[in-house]
PDB file of N, CA and C in Angstrom:
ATOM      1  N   UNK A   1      -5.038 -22.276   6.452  1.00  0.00           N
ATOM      2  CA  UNK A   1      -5.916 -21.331   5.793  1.00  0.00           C
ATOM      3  C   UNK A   1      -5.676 -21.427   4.286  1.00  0.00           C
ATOM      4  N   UNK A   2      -6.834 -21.319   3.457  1.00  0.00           N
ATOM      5  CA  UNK A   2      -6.371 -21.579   2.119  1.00  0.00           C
ATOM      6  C   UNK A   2      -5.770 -20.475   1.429  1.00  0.00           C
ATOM      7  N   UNK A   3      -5.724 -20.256   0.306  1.00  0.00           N
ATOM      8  CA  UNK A   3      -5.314 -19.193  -0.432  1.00  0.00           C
ATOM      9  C   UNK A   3      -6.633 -18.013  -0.527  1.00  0.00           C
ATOM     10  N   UNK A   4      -7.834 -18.519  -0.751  1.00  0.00           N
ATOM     11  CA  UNK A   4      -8.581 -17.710  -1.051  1.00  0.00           C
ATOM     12  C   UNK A   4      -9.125 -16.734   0.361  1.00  0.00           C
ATOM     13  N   UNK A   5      -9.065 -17.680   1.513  1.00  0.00           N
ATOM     14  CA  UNK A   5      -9.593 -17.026   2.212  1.00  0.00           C
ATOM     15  C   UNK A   5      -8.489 -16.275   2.736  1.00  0.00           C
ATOM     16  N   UNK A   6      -7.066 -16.605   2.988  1.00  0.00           N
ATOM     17  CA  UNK A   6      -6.090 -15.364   3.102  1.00  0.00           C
ATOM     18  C   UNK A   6      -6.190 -14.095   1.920  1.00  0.00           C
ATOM     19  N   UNK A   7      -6.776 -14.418   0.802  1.00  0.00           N
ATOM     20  CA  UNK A   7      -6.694 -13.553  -0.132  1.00  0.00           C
ATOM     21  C   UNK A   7      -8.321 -12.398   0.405  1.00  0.00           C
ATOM     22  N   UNK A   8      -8.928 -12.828   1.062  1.00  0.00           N
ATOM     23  CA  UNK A   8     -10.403 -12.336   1.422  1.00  0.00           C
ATOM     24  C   UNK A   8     -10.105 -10.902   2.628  1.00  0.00           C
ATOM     25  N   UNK A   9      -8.801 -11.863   3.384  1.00  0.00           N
ATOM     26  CA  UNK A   9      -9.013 -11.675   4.788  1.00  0.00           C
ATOM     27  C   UNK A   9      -7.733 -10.174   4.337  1.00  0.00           C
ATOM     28  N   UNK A  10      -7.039 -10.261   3.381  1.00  0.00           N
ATOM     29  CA  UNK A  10      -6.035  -9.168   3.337  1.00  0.00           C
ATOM     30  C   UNK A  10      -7.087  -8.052   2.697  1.00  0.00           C
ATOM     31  N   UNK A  11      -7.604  -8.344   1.749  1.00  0.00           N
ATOM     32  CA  UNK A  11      -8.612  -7.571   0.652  1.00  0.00           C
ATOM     33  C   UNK A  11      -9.658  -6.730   2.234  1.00  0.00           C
ATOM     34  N   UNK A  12      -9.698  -7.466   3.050  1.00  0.00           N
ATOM     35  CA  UNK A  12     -10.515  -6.729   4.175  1.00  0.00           C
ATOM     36  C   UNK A  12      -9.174  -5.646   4.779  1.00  0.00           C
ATOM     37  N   UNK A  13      -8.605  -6.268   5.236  1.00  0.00           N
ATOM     38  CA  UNK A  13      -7.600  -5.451   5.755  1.00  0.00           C
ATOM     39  C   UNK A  13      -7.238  -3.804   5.232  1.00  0.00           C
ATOM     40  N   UNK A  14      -7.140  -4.605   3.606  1.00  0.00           N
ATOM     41  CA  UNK A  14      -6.442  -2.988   3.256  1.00  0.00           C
ATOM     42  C   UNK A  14      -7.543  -2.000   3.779  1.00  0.00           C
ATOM     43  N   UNK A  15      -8.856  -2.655   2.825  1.00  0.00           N
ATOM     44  CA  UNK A  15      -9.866  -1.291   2.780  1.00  0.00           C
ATOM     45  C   UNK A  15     -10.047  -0.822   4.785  1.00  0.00           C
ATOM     46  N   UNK A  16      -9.646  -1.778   5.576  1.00  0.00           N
ATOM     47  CA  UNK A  16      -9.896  -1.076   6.621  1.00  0.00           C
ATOM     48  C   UNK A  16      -8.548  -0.085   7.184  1.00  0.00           C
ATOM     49  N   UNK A  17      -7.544  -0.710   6.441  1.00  0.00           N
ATOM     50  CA  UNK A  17      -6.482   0.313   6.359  1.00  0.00           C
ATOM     51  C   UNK A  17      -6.976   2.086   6.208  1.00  0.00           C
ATOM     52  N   UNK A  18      -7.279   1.946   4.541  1.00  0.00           N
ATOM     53  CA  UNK A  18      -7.541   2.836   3.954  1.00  0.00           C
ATOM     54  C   UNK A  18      -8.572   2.988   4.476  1.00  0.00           C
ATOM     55  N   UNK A  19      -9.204   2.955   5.030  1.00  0.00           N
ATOM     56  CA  UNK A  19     -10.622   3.898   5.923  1.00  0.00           C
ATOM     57  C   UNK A  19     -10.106   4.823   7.069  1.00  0.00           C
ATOM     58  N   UNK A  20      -9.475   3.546   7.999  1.00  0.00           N
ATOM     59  CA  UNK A  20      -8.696   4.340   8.702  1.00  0.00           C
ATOM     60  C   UNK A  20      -7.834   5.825   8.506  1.00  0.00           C
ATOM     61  N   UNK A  21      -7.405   5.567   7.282  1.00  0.00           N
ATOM     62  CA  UNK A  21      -6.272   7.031   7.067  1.00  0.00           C
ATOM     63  C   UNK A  21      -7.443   8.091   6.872  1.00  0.00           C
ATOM     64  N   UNK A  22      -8.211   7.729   6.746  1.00  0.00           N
ATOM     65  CA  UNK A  22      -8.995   8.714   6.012  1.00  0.00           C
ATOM     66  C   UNK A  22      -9.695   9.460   7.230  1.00  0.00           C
ATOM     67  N   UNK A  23     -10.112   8.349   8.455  1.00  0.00           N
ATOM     68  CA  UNK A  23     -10.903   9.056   9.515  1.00  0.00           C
ATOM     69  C   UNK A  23      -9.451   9.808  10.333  1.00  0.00           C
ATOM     70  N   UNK A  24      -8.327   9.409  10.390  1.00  0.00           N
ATOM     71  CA  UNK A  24      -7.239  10.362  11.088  1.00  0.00           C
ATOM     72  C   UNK A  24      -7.564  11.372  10.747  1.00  0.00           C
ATOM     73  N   UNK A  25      -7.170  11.991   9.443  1.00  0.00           N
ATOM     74  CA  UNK A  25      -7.211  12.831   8.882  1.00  0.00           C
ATOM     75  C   UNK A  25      -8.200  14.058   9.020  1.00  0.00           C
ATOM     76  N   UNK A  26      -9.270  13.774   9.335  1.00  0.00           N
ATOM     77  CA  UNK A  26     -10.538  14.558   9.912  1.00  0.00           C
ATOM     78  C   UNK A  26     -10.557  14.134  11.898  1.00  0.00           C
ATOM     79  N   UNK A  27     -10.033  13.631  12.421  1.00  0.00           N
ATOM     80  CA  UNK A  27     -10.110  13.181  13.494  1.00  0.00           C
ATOM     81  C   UNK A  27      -9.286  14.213  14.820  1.00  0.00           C
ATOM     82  N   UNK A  28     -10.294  14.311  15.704  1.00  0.00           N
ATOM     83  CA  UNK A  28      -9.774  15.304  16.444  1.00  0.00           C
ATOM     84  C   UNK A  28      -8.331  14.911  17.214  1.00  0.00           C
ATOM     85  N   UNK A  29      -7.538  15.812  17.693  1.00  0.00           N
ATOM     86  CA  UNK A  29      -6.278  15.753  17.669  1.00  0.00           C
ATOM     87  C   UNK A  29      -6.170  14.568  18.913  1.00  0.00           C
ATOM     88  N   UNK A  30      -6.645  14.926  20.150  1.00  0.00           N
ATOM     89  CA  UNK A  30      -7.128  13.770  21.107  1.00  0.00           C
ATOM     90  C   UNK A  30      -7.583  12.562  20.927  1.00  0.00           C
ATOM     91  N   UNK A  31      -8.004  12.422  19.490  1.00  0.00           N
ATOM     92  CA  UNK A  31      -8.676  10.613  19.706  1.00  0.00           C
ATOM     93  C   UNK A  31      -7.499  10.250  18.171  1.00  0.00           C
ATOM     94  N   UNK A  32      -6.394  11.093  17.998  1.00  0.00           N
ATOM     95  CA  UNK A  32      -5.559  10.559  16.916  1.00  0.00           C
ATOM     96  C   UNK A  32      -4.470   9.398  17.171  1.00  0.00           C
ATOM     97  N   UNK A  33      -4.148   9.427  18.379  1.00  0.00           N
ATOM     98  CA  UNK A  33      -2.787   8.620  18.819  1.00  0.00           C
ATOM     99  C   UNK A  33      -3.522   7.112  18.921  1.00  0.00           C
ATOM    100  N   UNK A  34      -4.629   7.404  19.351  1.00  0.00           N
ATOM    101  CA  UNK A  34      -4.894   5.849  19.568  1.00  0.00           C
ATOM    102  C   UNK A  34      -5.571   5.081  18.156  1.00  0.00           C
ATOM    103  N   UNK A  35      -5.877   6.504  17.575  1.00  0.00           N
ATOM    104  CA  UNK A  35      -6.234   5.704  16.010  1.00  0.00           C
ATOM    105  C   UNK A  35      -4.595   5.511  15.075  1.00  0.00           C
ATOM    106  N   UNK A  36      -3.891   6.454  15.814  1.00  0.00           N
ATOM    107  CA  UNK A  36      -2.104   5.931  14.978  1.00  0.00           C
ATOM    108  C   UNK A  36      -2.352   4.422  15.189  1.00  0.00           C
ATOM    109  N   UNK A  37      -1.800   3.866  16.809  1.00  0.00           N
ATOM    110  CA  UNK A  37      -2.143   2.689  16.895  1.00  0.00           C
ATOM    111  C   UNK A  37      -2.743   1.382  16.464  1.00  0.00           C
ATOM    112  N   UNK A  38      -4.285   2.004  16.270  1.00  0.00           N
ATOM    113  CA  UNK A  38      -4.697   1.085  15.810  1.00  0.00           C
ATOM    114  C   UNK A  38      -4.410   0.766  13.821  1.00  0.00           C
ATOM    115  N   UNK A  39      -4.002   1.726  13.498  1.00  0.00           N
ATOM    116  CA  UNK A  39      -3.341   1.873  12.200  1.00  0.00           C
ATOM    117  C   UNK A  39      -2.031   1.095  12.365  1.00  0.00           C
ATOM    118  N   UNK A  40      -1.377   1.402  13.014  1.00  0.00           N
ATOM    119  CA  UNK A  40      -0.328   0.436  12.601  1.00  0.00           C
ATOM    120  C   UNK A  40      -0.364  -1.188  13.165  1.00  0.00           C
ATOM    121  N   UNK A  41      -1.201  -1.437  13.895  1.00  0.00           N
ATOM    122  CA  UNK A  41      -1.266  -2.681  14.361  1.00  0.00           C
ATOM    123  C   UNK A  41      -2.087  -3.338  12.973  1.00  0.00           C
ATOM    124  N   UNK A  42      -2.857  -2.929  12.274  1.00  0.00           N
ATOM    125  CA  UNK A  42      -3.590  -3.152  10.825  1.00  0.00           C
ATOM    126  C   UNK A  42      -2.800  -3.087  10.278  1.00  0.00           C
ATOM    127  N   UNK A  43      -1.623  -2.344   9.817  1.00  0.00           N
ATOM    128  CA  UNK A  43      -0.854  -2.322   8.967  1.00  0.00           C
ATOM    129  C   UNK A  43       0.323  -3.709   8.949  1.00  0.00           C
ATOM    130  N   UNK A  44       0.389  -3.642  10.260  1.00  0.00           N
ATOM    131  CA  UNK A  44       1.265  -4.847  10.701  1.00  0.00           C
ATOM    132  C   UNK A  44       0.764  -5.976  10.143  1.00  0.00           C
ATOM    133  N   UNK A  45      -1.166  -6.578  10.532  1.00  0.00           N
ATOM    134  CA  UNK A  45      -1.065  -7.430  10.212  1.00  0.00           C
ATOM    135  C   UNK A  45      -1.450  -7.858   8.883  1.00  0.00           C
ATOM    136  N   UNK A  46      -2.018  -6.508   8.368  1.00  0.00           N
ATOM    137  CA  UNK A  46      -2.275  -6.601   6.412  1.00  0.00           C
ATOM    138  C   UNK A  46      -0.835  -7.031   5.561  1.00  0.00           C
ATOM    139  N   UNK A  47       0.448  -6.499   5.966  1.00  0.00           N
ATOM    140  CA  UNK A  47       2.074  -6.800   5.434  1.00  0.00           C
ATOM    141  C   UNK A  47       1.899  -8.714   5.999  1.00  0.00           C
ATOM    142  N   UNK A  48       1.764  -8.821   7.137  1.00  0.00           N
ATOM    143  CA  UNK A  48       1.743 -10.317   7.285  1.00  0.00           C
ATOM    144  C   UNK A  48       0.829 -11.488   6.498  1.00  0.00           C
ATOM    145  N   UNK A  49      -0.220 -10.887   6.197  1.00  0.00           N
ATOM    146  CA  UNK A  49      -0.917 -11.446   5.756  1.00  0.00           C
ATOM    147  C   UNK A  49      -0.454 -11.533   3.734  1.00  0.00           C
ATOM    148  N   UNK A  50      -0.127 -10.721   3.523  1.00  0.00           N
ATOM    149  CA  UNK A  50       0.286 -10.310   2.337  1.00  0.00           C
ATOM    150  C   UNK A  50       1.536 -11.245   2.167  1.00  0.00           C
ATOM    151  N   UNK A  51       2.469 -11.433   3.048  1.00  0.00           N
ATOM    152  CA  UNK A  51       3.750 -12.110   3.038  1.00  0.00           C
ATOM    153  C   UNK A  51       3.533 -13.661   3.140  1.00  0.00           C
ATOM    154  N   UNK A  52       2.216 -13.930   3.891  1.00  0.00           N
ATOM    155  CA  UNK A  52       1.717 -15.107   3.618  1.00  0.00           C
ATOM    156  C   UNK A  52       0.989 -15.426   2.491  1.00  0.00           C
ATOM    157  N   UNK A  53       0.300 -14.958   1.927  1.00  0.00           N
ATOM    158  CA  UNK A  53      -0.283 -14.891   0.860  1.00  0.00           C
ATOM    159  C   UNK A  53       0.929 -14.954  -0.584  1.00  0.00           C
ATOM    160  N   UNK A  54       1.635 -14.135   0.018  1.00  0.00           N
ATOM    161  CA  UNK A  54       3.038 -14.368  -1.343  1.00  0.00           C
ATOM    162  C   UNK A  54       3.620 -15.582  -1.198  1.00  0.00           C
ATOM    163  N   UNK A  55       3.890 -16.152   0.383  1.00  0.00           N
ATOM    164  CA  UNK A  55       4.541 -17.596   0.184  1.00  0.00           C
ATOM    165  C   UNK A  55       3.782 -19.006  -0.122  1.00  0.00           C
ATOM    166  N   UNK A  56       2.180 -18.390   0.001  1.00  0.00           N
ATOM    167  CA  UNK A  56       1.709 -19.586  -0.433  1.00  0.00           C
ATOM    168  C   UNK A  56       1.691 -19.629  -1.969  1.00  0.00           C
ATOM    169  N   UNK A  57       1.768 -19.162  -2.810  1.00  0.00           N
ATOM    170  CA  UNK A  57       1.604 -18.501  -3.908  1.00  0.00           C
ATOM    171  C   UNK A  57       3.021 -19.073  -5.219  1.00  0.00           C
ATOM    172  N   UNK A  58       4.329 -19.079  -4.277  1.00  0.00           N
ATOM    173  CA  UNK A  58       5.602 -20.009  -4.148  1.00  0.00           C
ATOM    174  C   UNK A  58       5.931 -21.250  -4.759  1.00  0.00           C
ATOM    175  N   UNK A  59       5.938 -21.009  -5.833  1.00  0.00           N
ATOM    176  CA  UNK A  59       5.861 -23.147  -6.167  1.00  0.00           C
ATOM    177  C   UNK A  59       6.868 -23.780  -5.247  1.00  0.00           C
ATOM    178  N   UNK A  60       6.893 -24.960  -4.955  1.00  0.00           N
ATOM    179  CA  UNK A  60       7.725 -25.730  -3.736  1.00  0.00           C
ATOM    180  C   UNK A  60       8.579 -26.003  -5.377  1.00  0.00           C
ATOM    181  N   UNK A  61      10.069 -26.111  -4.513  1.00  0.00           N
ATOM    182  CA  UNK A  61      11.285 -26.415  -5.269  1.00  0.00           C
ATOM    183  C   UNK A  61      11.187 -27.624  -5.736  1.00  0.00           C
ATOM    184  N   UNK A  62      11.718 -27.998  -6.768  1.00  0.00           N
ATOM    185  CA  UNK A  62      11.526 -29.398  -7.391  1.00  0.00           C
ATOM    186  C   UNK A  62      12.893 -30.076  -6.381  1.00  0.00           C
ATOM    187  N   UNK A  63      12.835 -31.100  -6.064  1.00  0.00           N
ATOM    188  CA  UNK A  63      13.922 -32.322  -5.934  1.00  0.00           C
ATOM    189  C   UNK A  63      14.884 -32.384  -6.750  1.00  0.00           C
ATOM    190  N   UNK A  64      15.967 -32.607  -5.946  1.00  0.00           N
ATOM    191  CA  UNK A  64      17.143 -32.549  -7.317  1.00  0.00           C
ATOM    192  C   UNK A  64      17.856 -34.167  -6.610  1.00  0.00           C
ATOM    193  N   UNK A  65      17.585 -34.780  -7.712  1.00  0.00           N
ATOM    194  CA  UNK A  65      18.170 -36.000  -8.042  1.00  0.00           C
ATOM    195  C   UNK A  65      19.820 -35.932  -7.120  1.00  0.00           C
ATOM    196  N   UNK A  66      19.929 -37.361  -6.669  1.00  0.00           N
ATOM    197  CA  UNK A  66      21.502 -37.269  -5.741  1.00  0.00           C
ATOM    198  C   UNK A  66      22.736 -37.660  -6.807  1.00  0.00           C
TER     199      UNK A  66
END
């Protein structure tokens, strides 16, 4: 995956993060646990995606002469 489109695919993530918190918050007490869920499984994979996005980002170490 390149850089840009990991950079697309996190930029989606958050805002569906942040939508999410927002419908808990007004969300009846019965349909909250499974929106916890699905919040943290987003959260899970927005941090992964982010951690990939930081290591591609990484210059590769130069070679060190023997």
């Amino acid at each position: 995956m390149s850089i840009r489109m990991i950079a697309k695919e996190l930029y989606h993530l958050q805002q569906e993060v942040e939508r999410l918190e927002g419908q808990i918050k007004s969300a009846p007490p019965h349909e909250r646990e499974a929106m916890a869920d699905r919040l943290r499984r987003l959260k899970a994979e927005r941090d992964r995606m982010r951690k990939a996005l930081d290591g591609a980002k990484v210059p590769p170490p130069f070679r060190q002469p023997l």
